[in-house]
Structures are given as structure tokens and as C-alpha cells.
C-alpha atoms as a PDB file:
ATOM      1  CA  UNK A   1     -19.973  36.184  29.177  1.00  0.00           C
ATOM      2  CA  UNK A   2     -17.408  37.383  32.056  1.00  0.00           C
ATOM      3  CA  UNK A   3     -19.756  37.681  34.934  1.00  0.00           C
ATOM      4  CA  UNK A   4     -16.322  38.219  37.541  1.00  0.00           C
ATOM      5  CA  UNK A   5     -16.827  41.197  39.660  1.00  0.00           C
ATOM      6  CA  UNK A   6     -14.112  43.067  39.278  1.00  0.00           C
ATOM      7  CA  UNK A   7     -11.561  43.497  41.865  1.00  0.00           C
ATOM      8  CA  UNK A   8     -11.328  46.229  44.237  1.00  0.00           C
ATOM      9  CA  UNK A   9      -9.257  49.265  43.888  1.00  0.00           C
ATOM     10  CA  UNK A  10      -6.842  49.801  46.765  1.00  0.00           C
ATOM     11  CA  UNK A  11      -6.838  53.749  47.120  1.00  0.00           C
ATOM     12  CA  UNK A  12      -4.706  55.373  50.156  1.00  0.00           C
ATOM     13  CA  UNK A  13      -2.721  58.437  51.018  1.00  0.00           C
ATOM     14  CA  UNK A  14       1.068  57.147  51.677  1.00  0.00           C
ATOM     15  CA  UNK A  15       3.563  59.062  53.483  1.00  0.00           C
ATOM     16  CA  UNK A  16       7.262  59.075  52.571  1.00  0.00           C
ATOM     17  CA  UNK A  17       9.413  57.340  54.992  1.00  0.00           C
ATOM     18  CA  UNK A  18      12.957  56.294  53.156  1.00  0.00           C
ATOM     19  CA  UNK A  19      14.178  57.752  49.813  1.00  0.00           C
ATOM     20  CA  UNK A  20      17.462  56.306  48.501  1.00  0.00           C
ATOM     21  CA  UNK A  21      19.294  56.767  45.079  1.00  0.00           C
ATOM     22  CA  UNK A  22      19.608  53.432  43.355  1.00  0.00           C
ATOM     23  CA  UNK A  23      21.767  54.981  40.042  1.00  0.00           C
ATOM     24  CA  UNK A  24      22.395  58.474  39.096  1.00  0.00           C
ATOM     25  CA  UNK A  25      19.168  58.814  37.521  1.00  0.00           C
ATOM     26  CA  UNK A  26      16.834  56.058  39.625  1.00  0.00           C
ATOM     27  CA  UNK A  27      15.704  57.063  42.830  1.00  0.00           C
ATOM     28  CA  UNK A  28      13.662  54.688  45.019  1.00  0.00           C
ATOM     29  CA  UNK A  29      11.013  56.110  47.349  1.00  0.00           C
ATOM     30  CA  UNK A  30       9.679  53.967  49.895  1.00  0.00           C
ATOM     31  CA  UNK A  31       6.037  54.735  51.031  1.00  0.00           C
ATOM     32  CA  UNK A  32       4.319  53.875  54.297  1.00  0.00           C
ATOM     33  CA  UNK A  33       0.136  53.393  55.071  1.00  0.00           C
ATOM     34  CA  UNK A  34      -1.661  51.754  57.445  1.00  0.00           C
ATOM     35  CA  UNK A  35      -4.233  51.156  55.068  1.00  0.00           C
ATOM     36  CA  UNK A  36      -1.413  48.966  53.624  1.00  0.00           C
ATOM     37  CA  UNK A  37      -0.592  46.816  56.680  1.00  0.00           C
ATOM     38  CA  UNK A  38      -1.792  43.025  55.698  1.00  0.00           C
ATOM     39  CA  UNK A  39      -2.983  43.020  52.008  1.00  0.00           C
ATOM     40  CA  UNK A  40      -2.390  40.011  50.732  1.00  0.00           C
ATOM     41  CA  UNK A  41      -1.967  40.206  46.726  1.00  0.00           C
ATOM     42  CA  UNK A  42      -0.101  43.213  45.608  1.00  0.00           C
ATOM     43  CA  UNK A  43       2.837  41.525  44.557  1.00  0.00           C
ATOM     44  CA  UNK A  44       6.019  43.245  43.317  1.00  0.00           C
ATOM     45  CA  UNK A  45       6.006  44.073  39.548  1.00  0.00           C
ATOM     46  CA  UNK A  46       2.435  45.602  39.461  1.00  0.00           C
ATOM     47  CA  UNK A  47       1.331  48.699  38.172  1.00  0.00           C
ATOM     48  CA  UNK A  48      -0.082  50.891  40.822  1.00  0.00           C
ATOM     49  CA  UNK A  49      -1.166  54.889  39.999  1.00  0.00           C
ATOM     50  CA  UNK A  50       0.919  57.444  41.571  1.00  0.00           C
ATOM     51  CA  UNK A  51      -1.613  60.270  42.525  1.00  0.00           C
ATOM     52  CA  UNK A  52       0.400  63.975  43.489  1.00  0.00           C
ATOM     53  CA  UNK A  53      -0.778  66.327  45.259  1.00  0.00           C
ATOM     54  CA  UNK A  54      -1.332  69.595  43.749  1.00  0.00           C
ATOM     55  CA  UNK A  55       1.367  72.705  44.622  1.00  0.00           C
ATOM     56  CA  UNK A  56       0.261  74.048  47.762  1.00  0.00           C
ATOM     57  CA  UNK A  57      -1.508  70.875  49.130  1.00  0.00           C
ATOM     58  CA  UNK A  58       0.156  68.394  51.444  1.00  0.00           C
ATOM     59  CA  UNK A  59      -1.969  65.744  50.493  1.00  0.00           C
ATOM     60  CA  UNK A  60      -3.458  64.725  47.088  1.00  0.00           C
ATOM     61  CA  UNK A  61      -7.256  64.942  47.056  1.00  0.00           C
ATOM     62  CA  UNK A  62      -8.305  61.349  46.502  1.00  0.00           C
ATOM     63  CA  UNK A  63     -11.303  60.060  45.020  1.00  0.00           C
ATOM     64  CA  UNK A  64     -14.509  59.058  46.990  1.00  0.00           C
ATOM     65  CA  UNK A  65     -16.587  56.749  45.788  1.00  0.00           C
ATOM     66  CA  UNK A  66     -20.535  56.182  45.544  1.00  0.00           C
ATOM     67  CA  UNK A  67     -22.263  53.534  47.011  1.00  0.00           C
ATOM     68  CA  UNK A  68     -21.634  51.186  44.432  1.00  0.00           C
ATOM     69  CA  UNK A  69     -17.898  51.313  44.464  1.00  0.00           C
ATOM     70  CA  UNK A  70     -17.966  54.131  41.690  1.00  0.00           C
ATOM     71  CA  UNK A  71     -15.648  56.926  42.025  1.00  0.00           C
ATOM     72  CA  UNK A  72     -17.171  60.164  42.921  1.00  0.00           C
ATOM     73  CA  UNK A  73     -15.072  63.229  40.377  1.00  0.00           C
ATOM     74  CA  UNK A  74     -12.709  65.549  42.277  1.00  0.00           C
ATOM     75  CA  UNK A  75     -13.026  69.334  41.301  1.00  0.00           C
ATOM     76  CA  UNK A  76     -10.637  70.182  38.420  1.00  0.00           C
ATOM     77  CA  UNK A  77      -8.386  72.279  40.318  1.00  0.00           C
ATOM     78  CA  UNK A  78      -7.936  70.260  43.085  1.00  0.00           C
ATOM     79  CA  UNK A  79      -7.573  66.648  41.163  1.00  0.00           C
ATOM     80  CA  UNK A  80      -4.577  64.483  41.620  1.00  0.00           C
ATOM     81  CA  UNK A  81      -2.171  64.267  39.140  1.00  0.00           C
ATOM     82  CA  UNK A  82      -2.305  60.797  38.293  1.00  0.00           C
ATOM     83  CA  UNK A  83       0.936  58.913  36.683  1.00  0.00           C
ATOM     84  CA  UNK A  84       1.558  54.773  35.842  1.00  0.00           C
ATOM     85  CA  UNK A  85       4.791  53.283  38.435  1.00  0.00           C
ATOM     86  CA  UNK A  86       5.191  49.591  39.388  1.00  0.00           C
ATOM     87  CA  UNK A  87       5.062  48.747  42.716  1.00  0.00           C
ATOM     88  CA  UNK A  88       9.037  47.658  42.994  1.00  0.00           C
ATOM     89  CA  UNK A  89       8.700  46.058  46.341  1.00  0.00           C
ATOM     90  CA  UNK A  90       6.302  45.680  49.230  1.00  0.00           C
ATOM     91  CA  UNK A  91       6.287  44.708  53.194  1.00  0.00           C
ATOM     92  CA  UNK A  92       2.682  43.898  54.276  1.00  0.00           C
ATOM     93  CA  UNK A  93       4.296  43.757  57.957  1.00  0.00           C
ATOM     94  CA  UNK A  94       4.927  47.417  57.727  1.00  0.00           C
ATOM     95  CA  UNK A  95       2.648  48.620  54.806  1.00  0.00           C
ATOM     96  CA  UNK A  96       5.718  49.680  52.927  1.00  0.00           C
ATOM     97  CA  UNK A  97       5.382  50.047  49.239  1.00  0.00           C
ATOM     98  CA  UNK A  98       8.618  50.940  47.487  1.00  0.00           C
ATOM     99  CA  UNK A  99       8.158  52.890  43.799  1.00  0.00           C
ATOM    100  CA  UNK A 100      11.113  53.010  41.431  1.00  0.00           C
ATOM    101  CA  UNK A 101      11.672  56.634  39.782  1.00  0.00           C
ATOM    102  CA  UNK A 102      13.358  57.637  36.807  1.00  0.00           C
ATOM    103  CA  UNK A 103      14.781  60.818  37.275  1.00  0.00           C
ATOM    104  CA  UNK A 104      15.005  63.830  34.289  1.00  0.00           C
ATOM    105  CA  UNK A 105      14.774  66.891  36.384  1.00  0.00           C
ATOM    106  CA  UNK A 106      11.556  68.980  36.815  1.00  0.00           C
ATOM    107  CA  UNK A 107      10.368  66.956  32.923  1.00  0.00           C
ATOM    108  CA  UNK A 108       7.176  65.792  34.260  1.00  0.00           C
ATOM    109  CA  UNK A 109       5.330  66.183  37.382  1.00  0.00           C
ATOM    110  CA  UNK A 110       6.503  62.533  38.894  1.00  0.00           C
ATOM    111  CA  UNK A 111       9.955  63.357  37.846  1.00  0.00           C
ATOM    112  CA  UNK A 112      10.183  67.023  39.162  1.00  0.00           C
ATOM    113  CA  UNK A 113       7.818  65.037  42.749  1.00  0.00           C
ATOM    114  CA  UNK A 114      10.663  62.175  43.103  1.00  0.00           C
ATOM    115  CA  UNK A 115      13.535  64.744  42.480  1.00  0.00           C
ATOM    116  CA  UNK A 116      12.582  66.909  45.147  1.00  0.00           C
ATOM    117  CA  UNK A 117      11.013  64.804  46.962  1.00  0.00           C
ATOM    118  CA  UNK A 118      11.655  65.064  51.198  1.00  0.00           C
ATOM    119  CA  UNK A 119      10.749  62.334  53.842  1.00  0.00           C
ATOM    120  CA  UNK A 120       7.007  63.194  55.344  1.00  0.00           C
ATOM    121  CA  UNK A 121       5.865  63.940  51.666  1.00  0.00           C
ATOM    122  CA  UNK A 122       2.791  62.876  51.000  1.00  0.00           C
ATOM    123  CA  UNK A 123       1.322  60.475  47.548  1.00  0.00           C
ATOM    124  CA  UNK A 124      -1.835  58.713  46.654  1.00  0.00           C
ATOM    125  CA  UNK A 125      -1.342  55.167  45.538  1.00  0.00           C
ATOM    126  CA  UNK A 126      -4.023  53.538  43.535  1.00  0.00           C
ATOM    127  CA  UNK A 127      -3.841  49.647  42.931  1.00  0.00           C
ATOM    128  CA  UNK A 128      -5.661  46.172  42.867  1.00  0.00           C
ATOM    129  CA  UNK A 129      -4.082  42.961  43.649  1.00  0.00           C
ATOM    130  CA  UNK A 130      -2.669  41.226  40.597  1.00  0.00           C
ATOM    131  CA  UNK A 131       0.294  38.650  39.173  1.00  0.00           C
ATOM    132  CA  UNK A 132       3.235  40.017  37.701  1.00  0.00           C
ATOM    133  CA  UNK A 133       4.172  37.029  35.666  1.00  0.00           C
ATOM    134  CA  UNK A 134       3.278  33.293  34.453  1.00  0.00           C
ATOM    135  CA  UNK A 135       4.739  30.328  35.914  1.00  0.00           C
ATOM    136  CA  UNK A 136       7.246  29.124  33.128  1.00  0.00           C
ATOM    137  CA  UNK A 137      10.445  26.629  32.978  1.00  0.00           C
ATOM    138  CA  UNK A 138      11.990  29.310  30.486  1.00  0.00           C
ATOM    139  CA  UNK A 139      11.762  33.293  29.941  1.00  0.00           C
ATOM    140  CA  UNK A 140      12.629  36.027  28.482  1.00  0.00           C
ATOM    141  CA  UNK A 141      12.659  39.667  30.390  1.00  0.00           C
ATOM    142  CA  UNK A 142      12.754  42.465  28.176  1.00  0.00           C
ATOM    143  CA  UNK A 143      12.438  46.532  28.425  1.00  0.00           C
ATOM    144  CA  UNK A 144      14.507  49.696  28.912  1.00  0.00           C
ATOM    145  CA  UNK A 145      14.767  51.960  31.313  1.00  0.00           C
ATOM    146  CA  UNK A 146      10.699  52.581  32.743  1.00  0.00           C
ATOM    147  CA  UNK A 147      10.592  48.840  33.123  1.00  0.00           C
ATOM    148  CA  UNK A 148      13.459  48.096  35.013  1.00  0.00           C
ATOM    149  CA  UNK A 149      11.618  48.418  37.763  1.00  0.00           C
ATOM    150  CA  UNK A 150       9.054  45.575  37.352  1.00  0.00           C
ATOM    151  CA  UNK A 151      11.547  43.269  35.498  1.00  0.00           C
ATOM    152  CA  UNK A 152      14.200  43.664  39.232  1.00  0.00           C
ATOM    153  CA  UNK A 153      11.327  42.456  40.614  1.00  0.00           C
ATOM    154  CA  UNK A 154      10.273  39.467  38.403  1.00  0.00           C
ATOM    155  CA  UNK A 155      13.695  38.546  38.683  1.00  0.00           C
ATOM    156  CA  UNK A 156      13.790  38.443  42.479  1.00  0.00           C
ATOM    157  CA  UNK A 157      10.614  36.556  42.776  1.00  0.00           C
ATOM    158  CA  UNK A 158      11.426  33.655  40.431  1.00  0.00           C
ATOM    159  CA  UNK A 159      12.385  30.113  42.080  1.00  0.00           C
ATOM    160  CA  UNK A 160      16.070  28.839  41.636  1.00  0.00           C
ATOM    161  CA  UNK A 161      15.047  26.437  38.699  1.00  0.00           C
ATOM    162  CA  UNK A 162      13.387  29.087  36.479  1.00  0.00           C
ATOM    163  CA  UNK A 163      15.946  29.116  33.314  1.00  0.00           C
ATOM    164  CA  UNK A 164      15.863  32.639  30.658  1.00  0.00           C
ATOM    165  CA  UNK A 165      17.451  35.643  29.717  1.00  0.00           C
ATOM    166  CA  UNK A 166      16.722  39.118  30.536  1.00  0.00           C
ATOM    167  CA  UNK A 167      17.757  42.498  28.150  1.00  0.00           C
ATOM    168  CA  UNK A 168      17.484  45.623  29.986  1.00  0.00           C
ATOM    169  CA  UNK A 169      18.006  49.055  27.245  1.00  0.00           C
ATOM    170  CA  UNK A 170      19.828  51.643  29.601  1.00  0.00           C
ATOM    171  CA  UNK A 171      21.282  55.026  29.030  1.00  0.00           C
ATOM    172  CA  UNK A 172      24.863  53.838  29.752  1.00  0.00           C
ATOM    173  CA  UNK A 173      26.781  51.652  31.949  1.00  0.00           C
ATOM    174  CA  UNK A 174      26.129  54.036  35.283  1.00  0.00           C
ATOM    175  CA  UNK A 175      22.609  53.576  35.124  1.00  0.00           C
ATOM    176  CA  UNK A 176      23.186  49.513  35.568  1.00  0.00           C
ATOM    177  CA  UNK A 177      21.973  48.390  39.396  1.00  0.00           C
ATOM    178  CA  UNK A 178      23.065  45.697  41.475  1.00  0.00           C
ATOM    179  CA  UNK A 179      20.051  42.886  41.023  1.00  0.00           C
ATOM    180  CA  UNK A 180      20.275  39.888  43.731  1.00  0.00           C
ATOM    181  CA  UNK A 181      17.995  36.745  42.433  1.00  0.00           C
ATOM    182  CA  UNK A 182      18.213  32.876  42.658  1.00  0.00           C
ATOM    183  CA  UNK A 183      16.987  31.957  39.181  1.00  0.00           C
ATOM    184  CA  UNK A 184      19.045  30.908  36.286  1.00  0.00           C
ATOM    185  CA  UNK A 185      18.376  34.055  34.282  1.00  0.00           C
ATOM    186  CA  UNK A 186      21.265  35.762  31.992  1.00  0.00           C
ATOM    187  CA  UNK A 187      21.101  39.689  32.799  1.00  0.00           C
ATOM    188  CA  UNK A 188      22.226  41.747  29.775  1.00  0.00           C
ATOM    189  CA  UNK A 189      22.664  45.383  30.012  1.00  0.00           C
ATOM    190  CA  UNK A 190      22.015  47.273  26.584  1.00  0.00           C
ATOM    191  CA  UNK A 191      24.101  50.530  26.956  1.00  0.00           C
ATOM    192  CA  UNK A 192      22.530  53.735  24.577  1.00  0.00           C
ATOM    193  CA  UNK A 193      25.515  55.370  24.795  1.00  0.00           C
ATOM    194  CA  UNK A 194      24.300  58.494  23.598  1.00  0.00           C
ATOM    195  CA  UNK A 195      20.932  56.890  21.318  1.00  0.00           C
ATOM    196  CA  UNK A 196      17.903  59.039  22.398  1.00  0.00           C
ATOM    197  CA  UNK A 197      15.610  56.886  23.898  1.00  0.00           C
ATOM    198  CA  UNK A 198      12.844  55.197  21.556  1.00  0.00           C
ATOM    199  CA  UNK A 199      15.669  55.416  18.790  1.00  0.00           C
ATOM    200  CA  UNK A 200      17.318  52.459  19.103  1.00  0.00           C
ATOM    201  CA  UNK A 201      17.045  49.474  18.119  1.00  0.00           C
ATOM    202  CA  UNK A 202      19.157  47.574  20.602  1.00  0.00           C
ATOM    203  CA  UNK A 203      16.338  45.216  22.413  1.00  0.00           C
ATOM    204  CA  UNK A 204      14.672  44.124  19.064  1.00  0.00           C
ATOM    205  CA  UNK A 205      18.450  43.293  17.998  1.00  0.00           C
ATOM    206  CA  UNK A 206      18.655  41.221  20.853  1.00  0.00           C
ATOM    207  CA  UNK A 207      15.423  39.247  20.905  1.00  0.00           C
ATOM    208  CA  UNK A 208      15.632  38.875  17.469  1.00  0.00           C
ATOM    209  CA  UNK A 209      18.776  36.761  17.845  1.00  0.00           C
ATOM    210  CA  UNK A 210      17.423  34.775  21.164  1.00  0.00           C
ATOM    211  CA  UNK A 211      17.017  31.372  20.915  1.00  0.00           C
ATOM    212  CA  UNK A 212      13.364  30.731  22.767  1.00  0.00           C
ATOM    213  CA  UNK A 213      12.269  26.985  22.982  1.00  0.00           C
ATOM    214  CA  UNK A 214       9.615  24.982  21.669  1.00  0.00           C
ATOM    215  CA  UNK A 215       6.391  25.201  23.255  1.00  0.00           C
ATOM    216  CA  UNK A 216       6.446  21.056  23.407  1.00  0.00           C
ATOM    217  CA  UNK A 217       9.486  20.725  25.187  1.00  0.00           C
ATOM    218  CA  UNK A 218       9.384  23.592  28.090  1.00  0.00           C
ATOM    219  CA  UNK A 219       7.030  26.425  28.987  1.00  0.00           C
ATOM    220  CA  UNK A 220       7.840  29.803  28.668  1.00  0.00           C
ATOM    221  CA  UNK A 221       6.645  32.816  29.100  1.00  0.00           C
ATOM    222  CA  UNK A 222       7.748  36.350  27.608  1.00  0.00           C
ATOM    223  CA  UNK A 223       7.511  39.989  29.172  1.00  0.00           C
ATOM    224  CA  UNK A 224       8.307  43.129  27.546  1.00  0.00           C
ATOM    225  CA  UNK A 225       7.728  46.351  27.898  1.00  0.00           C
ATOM    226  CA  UNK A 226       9.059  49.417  26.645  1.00  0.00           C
ATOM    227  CA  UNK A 227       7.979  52.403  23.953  1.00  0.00           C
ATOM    228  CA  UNK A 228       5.098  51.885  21.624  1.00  0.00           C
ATOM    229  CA  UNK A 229       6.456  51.492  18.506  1.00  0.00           C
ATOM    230  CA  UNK A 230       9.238  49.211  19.663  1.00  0.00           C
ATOM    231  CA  UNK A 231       6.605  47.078  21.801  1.00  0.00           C
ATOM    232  CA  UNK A 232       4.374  46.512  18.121  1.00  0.00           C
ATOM    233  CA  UNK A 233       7.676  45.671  16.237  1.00  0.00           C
ATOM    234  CA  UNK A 234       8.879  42.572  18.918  1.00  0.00           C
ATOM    235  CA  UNK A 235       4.999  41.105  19.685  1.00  0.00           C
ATOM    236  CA  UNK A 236       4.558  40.985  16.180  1.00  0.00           C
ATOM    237  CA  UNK A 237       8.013  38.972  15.469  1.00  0.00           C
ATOM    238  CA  UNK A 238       7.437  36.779  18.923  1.00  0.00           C
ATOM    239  CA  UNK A 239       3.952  36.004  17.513  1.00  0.00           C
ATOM    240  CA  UNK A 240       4.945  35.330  13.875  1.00  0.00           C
ATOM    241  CA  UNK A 241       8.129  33.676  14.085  1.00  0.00           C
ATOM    242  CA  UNK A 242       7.775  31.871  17.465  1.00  0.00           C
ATOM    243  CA  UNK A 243       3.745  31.493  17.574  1.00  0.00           C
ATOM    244  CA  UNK A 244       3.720  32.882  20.670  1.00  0.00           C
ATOM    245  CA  UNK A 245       0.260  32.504  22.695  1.00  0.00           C
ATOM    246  CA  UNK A 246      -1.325  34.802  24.705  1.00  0.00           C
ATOM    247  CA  UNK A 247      -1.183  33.062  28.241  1.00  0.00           C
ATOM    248  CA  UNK A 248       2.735  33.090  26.643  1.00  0.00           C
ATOM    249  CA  UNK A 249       3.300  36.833  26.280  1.00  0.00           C
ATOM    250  CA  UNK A 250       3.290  39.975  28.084  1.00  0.00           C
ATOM    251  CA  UNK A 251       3.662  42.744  25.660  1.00  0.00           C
ATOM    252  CA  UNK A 252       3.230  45.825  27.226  1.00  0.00           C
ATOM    253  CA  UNK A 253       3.728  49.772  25.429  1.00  0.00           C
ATOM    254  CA  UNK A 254       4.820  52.016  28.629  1.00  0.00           C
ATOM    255  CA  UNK A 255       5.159  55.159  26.372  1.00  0.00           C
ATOM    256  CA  UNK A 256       5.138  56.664  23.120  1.00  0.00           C
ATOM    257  CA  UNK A 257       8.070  59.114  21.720  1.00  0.00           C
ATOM    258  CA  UNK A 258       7.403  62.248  21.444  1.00  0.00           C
ATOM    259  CA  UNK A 259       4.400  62.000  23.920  1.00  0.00           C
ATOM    260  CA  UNK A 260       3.222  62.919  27.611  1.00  0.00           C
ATOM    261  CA  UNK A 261       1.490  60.226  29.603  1.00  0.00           C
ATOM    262  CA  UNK A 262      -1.680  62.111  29.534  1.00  0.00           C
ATOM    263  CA  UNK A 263      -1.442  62.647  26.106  1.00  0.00           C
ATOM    264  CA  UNK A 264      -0.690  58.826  25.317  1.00  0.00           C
ATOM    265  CA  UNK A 265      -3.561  57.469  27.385  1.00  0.00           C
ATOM    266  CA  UNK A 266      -6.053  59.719  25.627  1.00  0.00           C
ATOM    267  CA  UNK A 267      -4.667  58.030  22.228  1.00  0.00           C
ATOM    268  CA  UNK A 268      -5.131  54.750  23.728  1.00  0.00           C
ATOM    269  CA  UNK A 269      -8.525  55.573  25.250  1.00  0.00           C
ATOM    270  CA  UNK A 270      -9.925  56.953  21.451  1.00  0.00           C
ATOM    271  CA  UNK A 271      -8.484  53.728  19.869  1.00  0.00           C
ATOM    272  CA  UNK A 272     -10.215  51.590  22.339  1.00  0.00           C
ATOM    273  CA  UNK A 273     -13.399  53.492  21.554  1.00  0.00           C
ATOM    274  CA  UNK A 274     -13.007  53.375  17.986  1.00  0.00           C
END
């Protein structure tokens, strides 16, 4: 029986103090708190939750919480809405937190927030401390577009004698971003060119033609993320064909085609129940 309390949620209203476009369709907004200033633990390439404010508020309304660390419900029209980023980078000095967006217009409420999105804004973030990655001699990086984000920052984190490869599924060659990192990783961009995302097949091509190690002669450790259906198809060939472990794989779905966030976590939470 797990009897480890569970970790406590970091919760703060952030104020926008740097926005900067990364590609034509990334836009990086850099968030400030004192809240923020000297957490230890909230290392680049978490999830956090993005919490908007409502049109017509300045602020979102964040939860309260009980006195037993429970949070207290926010009345349905004034509740947050409430969206899955990574945290891209962050500067305890300074209690800067920088979030990644992927830009499609006003499709979405984080996408229409981050697109006209003005210095002084205001955000929610929602986190606990966490790792992004295993230690590993060897790894492979894997994910389109939504996790570009936390695979940058993987890559800037590892040490010099980390060894791997790293397939990133873009839109097309403009949406590729400068990446500076010390490890010996080989950075492939996977260009659409046209392929609606969630219809191609271009990452599973690629990891199905990787060469990954033995287990007995280096450790490794594997991280992908990207749509549902594509997530199931490459854990299930790591696992089969490579007898991938748990502590050795990160398989994570970000999103399902043809669905909203909202309406993909209430899948997820009805399977989990089931």
C-alpha cells in the first residue's frame, strides 16, 4: 500500500511580463509570480494547468481550498478555463515560468488567450514539483508539434555524455526552432507538408526503423508523446519488440483527433472509472 502523501499543488495568479514568437505558429509567453520566487522542483518539461480567466475578468478565479488541502468548487460561471501546457522553462531567481503555445487562431480558448495575448495579462498556473525524464546513457525523444515544448527542454537539460535521437512531427520546415543543448542527441525534423495532423504516420515510421540498444549493455530511456491513437500504436511496438520496461518508457497521449481537451479528459476520466 502507497501510504506517500501526495505532493502539493502549486496554485498562483501569474502576470505576463515577455511574449516572443518562437516560429510562425509558436509563441512563448513568459509569466512572472512572486509566489514563484524560490521553488525548488518544478523543473522544465512538466505539465503545469493553464487556468484563463473568463471574458470580462482580469484575473482567473482560482480555487480555494478546505482545510485539508481539498479544493473548494468555483461557481460555474466564474470557473477558470483550465487547459494542459508544459512548463518550457523556469527562473526561481525571478519566479519566471515560460509556457510554449501553439498558435491556430481563436480554435480554442488557450489558442485564441496566447494569440491575443498583451503584456500585464493575467493566467492561473497550477503545478506540483516533478522529473521530466530518467537518467539514461541512451534515448529516444519523440512527439509532434504539442510536445515540442517539453522535448526543447529535455534536450537542454541533459549532460554532454547522454547519447539518443530525437523525432519531432512538424507542420513544415518554418515551424523548426533553433534548440541549443550539450548532449549527443540527433534532432530530426519530420515535415507534414500538408498531412493533417494525427494523419500521418511519419514518427511511427521513424521509431520503427531506430536502432535502440540492449537493456544489458546501456540504459535508456524513451519519451513520447503525441495523439492518442499514434501514442497506443508506438508503446505497443517499443514494448513488444524492444521489451521496454516501465521505469524505461514515457508514453504519453496529449490529444485525440477529432476531439477538444475537455472532451478528451472526460473519455479518459470514464475509462479510468470503468
Amino acid at each position: 500500500m502507497n501510504t506517500r502523501a501526495p505532493r502539493p499543488i502549486i496554485l498562483e495568479s501569474a502576470q505576463v511580463v515577455h511574449v516572443r514568437d518562437i516560429t510562425p505558429h509558436m509563441r512563448r509567453v513568459v509569466v512572472a509570480s512572486d509566489g514563484l520566487i524560490g521553488l525548488s522542483g518544478l523543473m522544465p518539461g512538466i505539465h503545469l494547468k493553464i487556468l484563463l480567466p473568463q471574458p470580462g475578468q482580469e484575473k482567473p478565479l482560482l480555487p480555494t481550498f478546505d482545510a485539508n488541502g481539498q479544493p473548494l468548487p468555483v461557481p460555474d460561471e466564474s470557473r477558470p478555463t483550465v487547459r494542459t501546457y508544459t512548463v518550457r522553462s523556469f527562473e526561481p531567481q525571478t519566479g519566471e515560468l515560460a509556457i510554449d503555445f501553439a498558435l491556430h487562431g481563436d480554435e480554442g480558448p488557450a489558442s485564441a488567450w496566447a494569440t491575443h495575448v498583451q503584456i500585464g495579462n493575467y493566467l492561473g498556473v497550477a503545478l506540483r514539483p516533478n522529473i521530466a525524464y530518467r537518467e539514461a546513457d541512451w534515448y529516444l525523444l519523440a512527439g509532434d508539434q504539442t510536445a515540442l515544448p517539453a522535448i526543447g527542454a529535455i534536450l537542454e537539460q541533459l549532460p554532454a555524455t547522454a547519447k539518443g535521437v530525437a523525432f519531432v512531427e512538424i507542420p513544415d520546415e518554418t515551424e523548426e526552432q533553433p534548440l541549443e543543448y550539450d548532449a549527443d542527441i540527433q534532432l530530426h525534423w519530420l515535415h507534414r507538408n500538408g498531412i493533417e495532423a494525427g494523419k500521418s504516420s511519419l514518427l511511427q515510421e521513424a521509431i520503427f526503423e531506430t536502432v535502440i540498444p540492449d537493456a544489458q549493455k546501456q540504459t535508456r530511456f524513451v519519451w513520447v508523446a503525441t495523439e492518442v491513437m499514434a501514442t497506443k500504436e508506438i508503446r505497443d511496438y517499443l514494448r513488444m519488440k524492444h521489451r521496454l520496461a516501465n521505469h524505461e518508457l514515457h508514453a504519453a497521449a496529449y490529444w485525440k483527433l477529432g476531439m477538444t481537451e475537455d472532451a478528451y479528459h472526460e473519455l479518459r476520466h470514464r475509462e479510468a472509472q470503468q
